[in-house]
Every structure is written in structure tokens, then in C-alpha cells.
C-alpha atoms as a PDB file:
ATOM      1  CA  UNK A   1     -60.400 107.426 -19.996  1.00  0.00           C
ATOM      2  CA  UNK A   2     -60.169 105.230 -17.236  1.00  0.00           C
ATOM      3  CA  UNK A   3     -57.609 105.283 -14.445  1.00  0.00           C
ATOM      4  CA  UNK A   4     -56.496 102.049 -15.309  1.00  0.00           C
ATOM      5  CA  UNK A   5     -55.116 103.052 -18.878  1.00  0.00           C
ATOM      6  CA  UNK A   6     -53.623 106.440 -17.209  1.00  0.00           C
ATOM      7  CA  UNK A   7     -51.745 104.474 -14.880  1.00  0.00           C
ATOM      8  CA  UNK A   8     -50.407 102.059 -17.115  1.00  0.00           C
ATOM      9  CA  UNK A   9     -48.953 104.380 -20.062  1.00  0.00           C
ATOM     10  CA  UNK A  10     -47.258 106.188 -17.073  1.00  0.00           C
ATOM     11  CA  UNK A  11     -46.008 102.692 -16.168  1.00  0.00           C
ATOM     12  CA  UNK A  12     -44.993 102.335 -19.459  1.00  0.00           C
ATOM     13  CA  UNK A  13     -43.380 105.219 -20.520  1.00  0.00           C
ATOM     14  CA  UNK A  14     -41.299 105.547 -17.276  1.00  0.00           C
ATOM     15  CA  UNK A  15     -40.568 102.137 -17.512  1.00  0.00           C
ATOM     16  CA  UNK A  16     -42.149 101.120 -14.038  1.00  0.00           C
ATOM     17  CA  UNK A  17     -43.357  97.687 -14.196  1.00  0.00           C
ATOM     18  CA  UNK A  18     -47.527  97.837 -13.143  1.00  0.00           C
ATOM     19  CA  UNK A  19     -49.851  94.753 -12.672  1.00  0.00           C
ATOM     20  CA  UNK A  20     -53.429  95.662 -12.242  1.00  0.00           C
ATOM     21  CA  UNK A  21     -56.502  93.836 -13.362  1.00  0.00           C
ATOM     22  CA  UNK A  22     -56.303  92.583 -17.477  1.00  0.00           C
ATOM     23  CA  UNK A  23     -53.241  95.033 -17.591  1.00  0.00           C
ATOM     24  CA  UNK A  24     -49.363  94.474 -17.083  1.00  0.00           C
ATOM     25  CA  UNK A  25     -46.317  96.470 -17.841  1.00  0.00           C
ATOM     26  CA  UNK A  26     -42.928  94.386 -17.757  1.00  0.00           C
ATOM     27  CA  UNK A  27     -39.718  96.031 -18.088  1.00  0.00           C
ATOM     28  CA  UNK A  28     -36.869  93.493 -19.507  1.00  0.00           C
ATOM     29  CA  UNK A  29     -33.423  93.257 -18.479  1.00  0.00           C
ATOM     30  CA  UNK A  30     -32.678  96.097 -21.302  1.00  0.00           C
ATOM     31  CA  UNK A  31     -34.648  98.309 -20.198  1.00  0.00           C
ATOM     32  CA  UNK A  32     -37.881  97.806 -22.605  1.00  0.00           C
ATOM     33  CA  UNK A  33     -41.320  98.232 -21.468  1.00  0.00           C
ATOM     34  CA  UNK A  34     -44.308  96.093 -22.872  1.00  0.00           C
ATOM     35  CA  UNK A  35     -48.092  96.624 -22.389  1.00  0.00           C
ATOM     36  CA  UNK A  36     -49.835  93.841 -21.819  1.00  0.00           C
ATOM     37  CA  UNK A  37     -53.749  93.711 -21.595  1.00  0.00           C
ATOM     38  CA  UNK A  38     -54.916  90.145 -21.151  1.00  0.00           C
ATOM     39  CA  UNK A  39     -51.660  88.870 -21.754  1.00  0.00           C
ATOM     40  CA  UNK A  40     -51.315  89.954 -25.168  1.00  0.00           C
ATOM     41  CA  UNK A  41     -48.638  92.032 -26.138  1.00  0.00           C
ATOM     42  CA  UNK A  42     -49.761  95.295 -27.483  1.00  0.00           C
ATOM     43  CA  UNK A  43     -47.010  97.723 -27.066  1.00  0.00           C
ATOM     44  CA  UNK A  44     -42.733  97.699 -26.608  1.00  0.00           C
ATOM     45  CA  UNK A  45     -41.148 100.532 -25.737  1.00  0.00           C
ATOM     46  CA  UNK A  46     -37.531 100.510 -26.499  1.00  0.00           C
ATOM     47  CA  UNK A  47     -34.754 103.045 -25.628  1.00  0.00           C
ATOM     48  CA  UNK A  48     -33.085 103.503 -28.354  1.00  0.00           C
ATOM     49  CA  UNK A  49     -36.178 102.104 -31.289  1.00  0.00           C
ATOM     50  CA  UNK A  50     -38.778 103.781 -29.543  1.00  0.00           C
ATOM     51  CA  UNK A  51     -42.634 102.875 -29.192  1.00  0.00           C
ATOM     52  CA  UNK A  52     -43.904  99.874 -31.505  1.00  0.00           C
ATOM     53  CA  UNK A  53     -47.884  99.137 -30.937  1.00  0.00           C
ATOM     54  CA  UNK A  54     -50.186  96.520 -32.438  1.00  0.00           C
ATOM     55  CA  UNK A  55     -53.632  95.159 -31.458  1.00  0.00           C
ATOM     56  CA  UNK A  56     -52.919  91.900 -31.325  1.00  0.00           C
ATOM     57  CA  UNK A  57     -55.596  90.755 -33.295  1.00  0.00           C
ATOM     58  CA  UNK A  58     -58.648  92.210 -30.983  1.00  0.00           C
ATOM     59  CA  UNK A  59     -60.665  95.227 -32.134  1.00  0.00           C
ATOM     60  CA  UNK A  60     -61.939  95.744 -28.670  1.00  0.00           C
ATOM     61  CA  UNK A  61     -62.441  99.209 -27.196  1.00  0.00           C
ATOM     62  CA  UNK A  62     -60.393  98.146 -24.059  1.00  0.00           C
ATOM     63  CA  UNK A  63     -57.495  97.908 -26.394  1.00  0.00           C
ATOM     64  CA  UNK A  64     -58.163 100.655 -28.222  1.00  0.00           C
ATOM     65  CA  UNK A  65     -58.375 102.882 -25.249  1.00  0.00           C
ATOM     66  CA  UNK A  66     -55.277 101.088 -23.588  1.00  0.00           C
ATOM     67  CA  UNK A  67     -53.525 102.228 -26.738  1.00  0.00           C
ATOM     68  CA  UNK A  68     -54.962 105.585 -26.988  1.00  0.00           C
ATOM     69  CA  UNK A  69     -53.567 106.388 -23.266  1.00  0.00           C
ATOM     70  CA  UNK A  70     -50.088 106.098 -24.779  1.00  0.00           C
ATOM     71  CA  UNK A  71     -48.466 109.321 -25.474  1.00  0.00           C
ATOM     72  CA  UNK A  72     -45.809 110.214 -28.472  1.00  0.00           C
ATOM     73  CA  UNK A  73     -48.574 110.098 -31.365  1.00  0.00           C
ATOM     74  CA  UNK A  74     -51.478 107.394 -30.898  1.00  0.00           C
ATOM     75  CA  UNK A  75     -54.752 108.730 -31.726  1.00  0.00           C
ATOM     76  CA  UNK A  76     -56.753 105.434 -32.561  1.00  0.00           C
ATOM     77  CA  UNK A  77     -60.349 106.168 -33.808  1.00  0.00           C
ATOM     78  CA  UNK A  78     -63.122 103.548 -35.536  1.00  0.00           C
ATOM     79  CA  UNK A  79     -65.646 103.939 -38.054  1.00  0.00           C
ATOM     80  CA  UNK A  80     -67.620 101.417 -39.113  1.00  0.00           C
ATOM     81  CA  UNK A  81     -65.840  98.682 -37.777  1.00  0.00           C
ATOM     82  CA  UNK A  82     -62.518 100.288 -39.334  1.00  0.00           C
ATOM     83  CA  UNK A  83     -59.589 100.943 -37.012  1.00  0.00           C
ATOM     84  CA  UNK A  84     -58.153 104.434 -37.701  1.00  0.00           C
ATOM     85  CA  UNK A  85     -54.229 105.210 -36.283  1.00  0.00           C
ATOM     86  CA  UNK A  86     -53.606 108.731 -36.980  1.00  0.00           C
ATOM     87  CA  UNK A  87     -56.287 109.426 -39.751  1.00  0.00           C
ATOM     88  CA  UNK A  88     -55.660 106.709 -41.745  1.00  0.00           C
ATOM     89  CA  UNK A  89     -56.804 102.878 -41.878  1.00  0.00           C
ATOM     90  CA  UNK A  90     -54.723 100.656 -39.313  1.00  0.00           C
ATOM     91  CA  UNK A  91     -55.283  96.688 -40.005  1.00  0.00           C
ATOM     92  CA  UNK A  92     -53.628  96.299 -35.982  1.00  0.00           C
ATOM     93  CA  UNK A  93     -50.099  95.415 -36.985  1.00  0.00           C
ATOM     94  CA  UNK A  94     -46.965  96.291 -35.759  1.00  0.00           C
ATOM     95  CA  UNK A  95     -45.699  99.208 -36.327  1.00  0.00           C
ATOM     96  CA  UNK A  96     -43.678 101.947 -34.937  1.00  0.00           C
ATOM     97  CA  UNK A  97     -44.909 105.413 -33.415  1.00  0.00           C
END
């Protein structure tokens, strides 16, 4: 995993805002955290709802390794093109860790 995606799910999850390279963490006014990686949104983390993730449309490996440096339950694998979250297909959309 590169240092890159460490750094920025520790942004992320302590809620530290982190600009480096393709990759951005901005913490709102109420406290939420989002992952950004080439300024799409791939991940909120909310106090009280908790982590939310998505692709964003792009099946990259960036992304998916951006995601997989999340803690709390993201284990994104591919096989044959097919996203995986967790063991079981994942089509990118929202939804909550």
C-alpha cells in the first residue's frame, strides 16, 4: 500500500484535513470527513452515521486501494473486472460500512 493511502485514511478517520497529490481529505463545519481522490468524492465519514464509501464511477486500482486503506470493514477485491466489497459483488455505490 502506498504511503499516500496510509496517510490519508489516518487523515480521514481522525478527521485531519490532508492535501497531497490526486488526494484530499476535507473536514466540514460538522465535523465530517470526505476522501477525495481526483476530486471525486469517494468516502464521508460522519460522527454520528458513520463511514459511507462509493467509487464514484471509476474502477481504477488507485481508488480501490484508496478505499482499501480505510479501516472499520473495507476489503475491496476484483475478479474479472468485478468489484468485490466484503465477498460479495459491489456495483461502486453508496453505501454505508
Amino acid at each position: 500500500m502506498r504511503k499516500i493511502s496510509e496517510q490519508a485514511a489516518d487523515a480521514f478517520v481522525f478527521g485531519i484535513p490532508f492535501n497531497k497529490s490526486n488526494t484530499k481529505v476535507v473536514i466540514d463545519s460538522n465535523k465530517t470527513a470526505s476522501l477525495y481522490l481526483h476530486d471525486n468524492l469517494i468516502a464521508e465519514n460522519h460522527m454520528l452515521d458513520g463511514i459511507k464509501i462509493t467509487n464514484a464511477g471509476w474502477f481504477t486500482n488507485v481508488t480501490k486501494e484508496r478505499l482499501n486503506a480505510l479501516p472499520n470493514g473495507v476489503s475491496i477485491s476484483q475478479c474479472k473486472g468485478i468489484w468485490y466489497l466484503n465477498g460479495k459483488e459491489w456495483d461502486g455505490s453508496w453505501i454505508k460500512i
